[in-house]
C-alpha atoms as a PDB file:
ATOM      1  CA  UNK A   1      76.712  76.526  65.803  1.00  0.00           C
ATOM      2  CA  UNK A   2      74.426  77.366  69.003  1.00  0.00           C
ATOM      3  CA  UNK A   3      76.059  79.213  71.547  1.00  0.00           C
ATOM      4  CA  UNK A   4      75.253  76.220  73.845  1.00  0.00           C
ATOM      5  CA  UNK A   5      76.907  73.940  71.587  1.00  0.00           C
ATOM      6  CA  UNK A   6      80.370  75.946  71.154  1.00  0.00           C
ATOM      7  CA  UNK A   7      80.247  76.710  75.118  1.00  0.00           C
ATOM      8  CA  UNK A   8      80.389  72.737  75.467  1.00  0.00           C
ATOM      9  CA  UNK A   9      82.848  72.209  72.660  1.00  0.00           C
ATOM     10  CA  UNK A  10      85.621  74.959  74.450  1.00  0.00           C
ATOM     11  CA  UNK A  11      84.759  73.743  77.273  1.00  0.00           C
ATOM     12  CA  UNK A  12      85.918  70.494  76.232  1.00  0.00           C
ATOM     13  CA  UNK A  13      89.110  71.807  74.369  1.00  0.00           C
ATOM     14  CA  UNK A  14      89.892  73.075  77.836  1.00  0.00           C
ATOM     15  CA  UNK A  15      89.785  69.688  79.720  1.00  0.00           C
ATOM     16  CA  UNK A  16      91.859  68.098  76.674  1.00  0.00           C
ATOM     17  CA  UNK A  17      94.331  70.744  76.608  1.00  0.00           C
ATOM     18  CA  UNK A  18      95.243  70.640  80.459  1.00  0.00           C
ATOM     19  CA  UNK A  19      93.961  67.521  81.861  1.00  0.00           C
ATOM     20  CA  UNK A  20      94.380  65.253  78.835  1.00  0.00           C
ATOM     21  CA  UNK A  21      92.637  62.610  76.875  1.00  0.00           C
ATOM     22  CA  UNK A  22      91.958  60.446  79.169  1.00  0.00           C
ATOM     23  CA  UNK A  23      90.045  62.950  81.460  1.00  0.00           C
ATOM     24  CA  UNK A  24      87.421  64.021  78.278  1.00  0.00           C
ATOM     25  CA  UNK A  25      83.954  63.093  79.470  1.00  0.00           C
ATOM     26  CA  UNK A  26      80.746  63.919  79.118  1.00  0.00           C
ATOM     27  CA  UNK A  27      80.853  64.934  82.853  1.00  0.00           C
ATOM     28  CA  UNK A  28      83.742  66.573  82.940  1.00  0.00           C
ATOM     29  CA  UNK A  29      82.772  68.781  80.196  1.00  0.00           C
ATOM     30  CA  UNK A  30      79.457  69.685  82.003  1.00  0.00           C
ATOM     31  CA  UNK A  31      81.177  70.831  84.947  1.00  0.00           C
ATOM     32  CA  UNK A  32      84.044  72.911  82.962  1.00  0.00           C
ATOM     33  CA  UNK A  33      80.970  74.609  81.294  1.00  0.00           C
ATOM     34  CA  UNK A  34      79.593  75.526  84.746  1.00  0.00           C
ATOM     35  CA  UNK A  35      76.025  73.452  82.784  1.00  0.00           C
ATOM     36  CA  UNK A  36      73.955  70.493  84.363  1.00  0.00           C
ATOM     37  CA  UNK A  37      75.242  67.450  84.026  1.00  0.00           C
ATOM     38  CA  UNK A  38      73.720  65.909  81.228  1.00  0.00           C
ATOM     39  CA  UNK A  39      74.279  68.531  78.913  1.00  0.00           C
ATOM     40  CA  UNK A  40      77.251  67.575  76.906  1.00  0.00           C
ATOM     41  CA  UNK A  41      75.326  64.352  76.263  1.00  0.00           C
ATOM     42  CA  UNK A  42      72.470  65.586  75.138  1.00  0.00           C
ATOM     43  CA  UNK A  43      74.290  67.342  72.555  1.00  0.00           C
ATOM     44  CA  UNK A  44      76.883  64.540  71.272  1.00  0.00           C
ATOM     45  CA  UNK A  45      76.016  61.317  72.396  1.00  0.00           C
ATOM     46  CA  UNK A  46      78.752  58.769  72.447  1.00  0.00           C
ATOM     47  CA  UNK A  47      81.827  60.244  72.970  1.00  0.00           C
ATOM     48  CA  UNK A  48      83.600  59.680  69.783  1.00  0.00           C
ATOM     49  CA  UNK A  49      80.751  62.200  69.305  1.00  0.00           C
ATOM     50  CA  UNK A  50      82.737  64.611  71.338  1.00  0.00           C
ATOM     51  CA  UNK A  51      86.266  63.828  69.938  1.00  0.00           C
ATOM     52  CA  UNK A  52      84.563  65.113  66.916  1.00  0.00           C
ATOM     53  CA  UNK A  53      82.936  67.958  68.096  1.00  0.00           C
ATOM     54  CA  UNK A  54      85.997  69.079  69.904  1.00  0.00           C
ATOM     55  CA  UNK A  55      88.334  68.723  66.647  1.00  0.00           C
ATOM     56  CA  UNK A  56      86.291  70.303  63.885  1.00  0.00           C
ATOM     57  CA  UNK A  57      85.924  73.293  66.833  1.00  0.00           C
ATOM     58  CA  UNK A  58      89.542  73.206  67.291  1.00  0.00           C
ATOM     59  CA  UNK A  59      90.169  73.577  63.466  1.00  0.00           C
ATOM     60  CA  UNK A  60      87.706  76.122  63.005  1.00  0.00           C
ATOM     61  CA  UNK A  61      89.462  77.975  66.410  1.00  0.00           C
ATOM     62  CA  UNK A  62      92.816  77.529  64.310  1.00  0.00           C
ATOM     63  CA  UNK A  63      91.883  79.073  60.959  1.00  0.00           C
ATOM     64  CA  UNK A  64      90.559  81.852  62.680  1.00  0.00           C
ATOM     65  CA  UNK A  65      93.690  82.444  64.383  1.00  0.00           C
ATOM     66  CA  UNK A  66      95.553  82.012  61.125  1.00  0.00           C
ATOM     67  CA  UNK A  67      93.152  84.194  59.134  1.00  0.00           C
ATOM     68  CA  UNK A  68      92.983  87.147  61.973  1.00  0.00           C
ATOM     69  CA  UNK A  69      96.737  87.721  61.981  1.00  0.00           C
ATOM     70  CA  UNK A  70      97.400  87.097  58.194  1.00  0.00           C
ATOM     71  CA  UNK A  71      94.082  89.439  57.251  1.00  0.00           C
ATOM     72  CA  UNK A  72      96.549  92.952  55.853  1.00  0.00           C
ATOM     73  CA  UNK A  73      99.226  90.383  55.027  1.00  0.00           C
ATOM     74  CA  UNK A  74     101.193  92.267  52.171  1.00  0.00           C
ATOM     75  CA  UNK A  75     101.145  89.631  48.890  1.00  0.00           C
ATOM     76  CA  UNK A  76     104.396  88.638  48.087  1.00  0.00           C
ATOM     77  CA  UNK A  77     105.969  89.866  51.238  1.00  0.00           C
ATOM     78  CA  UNK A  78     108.012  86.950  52.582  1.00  0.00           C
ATOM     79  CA  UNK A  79     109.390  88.882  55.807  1.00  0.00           C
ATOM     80  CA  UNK A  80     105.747  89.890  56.519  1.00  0.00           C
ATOM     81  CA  UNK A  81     104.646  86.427  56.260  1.00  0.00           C
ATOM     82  CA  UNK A  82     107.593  85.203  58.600  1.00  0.00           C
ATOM     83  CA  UNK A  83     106.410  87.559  60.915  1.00  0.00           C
ATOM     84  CA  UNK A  84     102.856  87.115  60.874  1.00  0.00           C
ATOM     85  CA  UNK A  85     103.774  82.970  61.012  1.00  0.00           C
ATOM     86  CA  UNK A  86     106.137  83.279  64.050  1.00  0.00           C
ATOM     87  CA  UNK A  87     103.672  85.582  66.143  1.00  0.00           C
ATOM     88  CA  UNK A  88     100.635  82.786  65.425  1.00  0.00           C
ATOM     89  CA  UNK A  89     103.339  80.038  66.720  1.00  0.00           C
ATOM     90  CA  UNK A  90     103.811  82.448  69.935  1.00  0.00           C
ATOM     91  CA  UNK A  91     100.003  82.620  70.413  1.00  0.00           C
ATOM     92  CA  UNK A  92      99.568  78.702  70.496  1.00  0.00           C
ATOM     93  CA  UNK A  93     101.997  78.185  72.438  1.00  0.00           C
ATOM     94  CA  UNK A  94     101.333  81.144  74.995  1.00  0.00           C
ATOM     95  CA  UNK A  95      97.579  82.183  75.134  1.00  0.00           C
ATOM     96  CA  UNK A  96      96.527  79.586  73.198  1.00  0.00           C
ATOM     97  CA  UNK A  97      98.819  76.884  75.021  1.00  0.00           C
ATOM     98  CA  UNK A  98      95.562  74.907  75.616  1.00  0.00           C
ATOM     99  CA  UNK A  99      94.147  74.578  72.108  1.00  0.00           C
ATOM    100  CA  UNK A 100      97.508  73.949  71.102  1.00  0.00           C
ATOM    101  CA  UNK A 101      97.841  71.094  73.851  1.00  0.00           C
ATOM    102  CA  UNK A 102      94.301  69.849  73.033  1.00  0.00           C
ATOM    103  CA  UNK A 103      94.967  69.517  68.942  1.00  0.00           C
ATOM    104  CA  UNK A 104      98.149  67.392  70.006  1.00  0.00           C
ATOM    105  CA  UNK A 105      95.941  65.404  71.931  1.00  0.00           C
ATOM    106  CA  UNK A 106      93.618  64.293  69.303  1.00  0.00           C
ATOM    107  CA  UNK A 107      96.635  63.876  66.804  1.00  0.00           C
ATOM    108  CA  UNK A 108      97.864  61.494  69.513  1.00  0.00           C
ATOM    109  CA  UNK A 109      94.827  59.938  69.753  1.00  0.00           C
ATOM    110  CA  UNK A 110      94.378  59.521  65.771  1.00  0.00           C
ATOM    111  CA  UNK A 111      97.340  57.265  65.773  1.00  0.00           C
ATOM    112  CA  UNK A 112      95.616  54.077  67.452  1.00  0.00           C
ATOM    113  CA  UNK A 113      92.024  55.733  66.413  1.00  0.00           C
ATOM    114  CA  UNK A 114      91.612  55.625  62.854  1.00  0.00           C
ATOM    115  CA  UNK A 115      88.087  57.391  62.702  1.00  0.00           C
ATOM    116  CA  UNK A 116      89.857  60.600  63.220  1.00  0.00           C
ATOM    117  CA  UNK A 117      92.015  60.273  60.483  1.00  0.00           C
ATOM    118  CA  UNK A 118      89.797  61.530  58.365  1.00  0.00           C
ATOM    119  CA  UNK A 119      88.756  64.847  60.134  1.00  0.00           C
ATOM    120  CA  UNK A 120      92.478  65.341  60.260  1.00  0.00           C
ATOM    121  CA  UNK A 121      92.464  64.958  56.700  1.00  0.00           C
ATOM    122  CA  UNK A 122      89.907  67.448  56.196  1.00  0.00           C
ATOM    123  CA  UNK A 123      91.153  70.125  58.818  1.00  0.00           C
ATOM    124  CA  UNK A 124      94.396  70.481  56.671  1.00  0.00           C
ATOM    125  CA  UNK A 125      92.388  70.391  53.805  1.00  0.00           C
ATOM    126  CA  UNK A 126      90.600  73.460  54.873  1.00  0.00           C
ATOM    127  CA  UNK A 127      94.026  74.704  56.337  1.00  0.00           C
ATOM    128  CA  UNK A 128      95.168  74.231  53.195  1.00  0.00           C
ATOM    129  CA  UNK A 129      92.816  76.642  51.257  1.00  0.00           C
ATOM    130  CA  UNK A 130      94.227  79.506  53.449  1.00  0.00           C
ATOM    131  CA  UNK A 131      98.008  78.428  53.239  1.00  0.00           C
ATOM    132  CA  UNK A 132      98.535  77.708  49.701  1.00  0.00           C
ATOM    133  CA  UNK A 133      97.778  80.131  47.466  1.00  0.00           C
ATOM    134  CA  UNK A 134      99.974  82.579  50.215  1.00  0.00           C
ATOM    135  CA  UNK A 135     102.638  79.831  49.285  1.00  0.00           C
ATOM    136  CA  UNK A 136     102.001  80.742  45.829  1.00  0.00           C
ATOM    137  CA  UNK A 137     101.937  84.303  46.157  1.00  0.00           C
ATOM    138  CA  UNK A 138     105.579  83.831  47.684  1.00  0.00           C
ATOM    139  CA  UNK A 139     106.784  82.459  45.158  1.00  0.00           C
ATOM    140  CA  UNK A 140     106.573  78.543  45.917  1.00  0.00           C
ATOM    141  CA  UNK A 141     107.111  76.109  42.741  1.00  0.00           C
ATOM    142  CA  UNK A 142     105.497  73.026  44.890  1.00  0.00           C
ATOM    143  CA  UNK A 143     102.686  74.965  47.388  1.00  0.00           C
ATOM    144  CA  UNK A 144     101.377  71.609  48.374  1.00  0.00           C
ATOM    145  CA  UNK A 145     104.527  70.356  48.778  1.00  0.00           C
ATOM    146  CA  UNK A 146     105.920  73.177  50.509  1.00  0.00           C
ATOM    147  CA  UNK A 147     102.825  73.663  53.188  1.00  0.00           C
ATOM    148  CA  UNK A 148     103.000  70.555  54.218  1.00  0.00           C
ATOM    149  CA  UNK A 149     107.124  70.932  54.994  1.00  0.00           C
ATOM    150  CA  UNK A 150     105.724  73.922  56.656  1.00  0.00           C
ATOM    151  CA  UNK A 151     102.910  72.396  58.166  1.00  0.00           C
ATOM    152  CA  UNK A 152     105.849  70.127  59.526  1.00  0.00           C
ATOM    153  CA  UNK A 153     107.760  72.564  61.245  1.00  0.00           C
ATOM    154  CA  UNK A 154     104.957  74.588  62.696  1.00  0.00           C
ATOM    155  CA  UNK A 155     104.016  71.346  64.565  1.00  0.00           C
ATOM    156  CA  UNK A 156     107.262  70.375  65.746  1.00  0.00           C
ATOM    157  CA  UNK A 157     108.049  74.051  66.727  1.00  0.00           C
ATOM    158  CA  UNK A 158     105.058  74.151  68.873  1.00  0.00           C
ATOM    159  CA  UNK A 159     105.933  70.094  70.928  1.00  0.00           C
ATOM    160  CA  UNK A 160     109.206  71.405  71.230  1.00  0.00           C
ATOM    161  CA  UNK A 161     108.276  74.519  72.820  1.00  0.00           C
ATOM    162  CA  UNK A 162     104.837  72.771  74.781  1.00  0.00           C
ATOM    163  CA  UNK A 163     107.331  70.092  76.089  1.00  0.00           C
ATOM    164  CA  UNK A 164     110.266  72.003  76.926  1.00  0.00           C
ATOM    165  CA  UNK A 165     109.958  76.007  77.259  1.00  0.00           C
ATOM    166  CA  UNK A 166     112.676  77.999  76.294  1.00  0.00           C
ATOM    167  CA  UNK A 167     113.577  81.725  77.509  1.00  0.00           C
ATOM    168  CA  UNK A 168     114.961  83.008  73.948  1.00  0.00           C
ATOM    169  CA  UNK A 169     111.893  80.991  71.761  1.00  0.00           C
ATOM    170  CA  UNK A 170     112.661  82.489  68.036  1.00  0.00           C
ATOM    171  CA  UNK A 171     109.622  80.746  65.611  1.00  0.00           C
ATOM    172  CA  UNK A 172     110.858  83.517  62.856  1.00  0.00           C
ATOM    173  CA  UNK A 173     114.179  82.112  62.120  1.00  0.00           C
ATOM    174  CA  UNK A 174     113.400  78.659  62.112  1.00  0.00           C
ATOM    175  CA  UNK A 175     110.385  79.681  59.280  1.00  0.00           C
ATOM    176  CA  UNK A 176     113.236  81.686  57.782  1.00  0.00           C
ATOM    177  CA  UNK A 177     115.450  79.451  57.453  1.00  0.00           C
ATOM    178  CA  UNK A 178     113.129  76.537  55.931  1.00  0.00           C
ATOM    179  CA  UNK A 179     111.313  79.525  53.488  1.00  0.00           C
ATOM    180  CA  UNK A 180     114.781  80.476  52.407  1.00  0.00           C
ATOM    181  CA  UNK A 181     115.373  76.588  51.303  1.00  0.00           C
ATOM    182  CA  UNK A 182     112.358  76.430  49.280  1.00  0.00           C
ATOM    183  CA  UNK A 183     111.632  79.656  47.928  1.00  0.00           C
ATOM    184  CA  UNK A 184     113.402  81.188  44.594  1.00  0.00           C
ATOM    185  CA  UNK A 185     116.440  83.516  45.466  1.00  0.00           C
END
């Protein structure tokens, strides 16, 4: 990716994340970029080009994330891996509160726009490559079945916590708790 090209697409993921949907255009983008108007344009032309643009950057922002803090995860270590889970939920929704926001958006959005189904679809896919064999290495009988219950939570710990803050915000035992359900003894 040019470094043009990924300063448009975060600069987008920043007017999705706090101004919304609604407020992603071409123009906008140009001007969070600090480029000339014209520029995000000339690199995605319509903008479902954009929407596009903006999600595949927002999965590869993701995985990164994941993969960074999960990089001297022990194998087999499920209290590591509760830990390591719970402080990537505390990044997205603290520093990372915008990517997070802007992800929602587009999953929003995928409801009444089915063209983004698909690179939904694929993002967990490629989530999915990191998360399940560390599933499997814990000692999941079902990994696909399992990520997605965690995939589940993860989500619905981070609207909870976007929507409503909370002082004493404790990802870890929730992740617990549901590893604890599906996990052998």
């Amino acid at each position: 990716m040019t470094d043009r090209r990924q300063l448009l697409l975060d600069a987008a993921i920043r007017v999705l994340g706090t101004r919304g949907l609604r407020q992603l255009t071409h123009r906008a983008v140009d001007a969070e970029a600090g480029l000339p108007e014209g520029s995000a344009s000339n690199q995605f032309r319509t903008r479902d080009a954009l929407v596009a643009g903006v999600f595949d950057r927002l999965v590869e922002v993701e995985t990164v994330a994941w993969q960074r803090l999960a990089a001297d995860l022990p194998p087999g270590d499920v209290d590591a891996f509760v830990g390591v889970l719970g402080r990537l939920i505390r990044q997205l929704v603290g520093e990372g509160r915008v990517v997070t926001l802007a992800r929602h958006a587009l999953f929003v959005e995928a409801a009444v726009q089915p063209a983004l189904r698909g690179a939904i679809a694929a993002g967990r896919e490629r989530l999915a490559a990191w998360g399940l064999p560390l599933l499997a290495g814990l000692g999941s009988a079902d990994p696909p079945a399992h990520f997605r219950m965690l995939l589940a939570l993860v989500d619905g710990l981070f609207s909870n916590e976007l929507a409503c803050p909370e002082e004493d915000f404790d990802p870890e035992s929730a992740v617990a708790a549901l590893l604890r359900g599906i996990l052998p003894g």
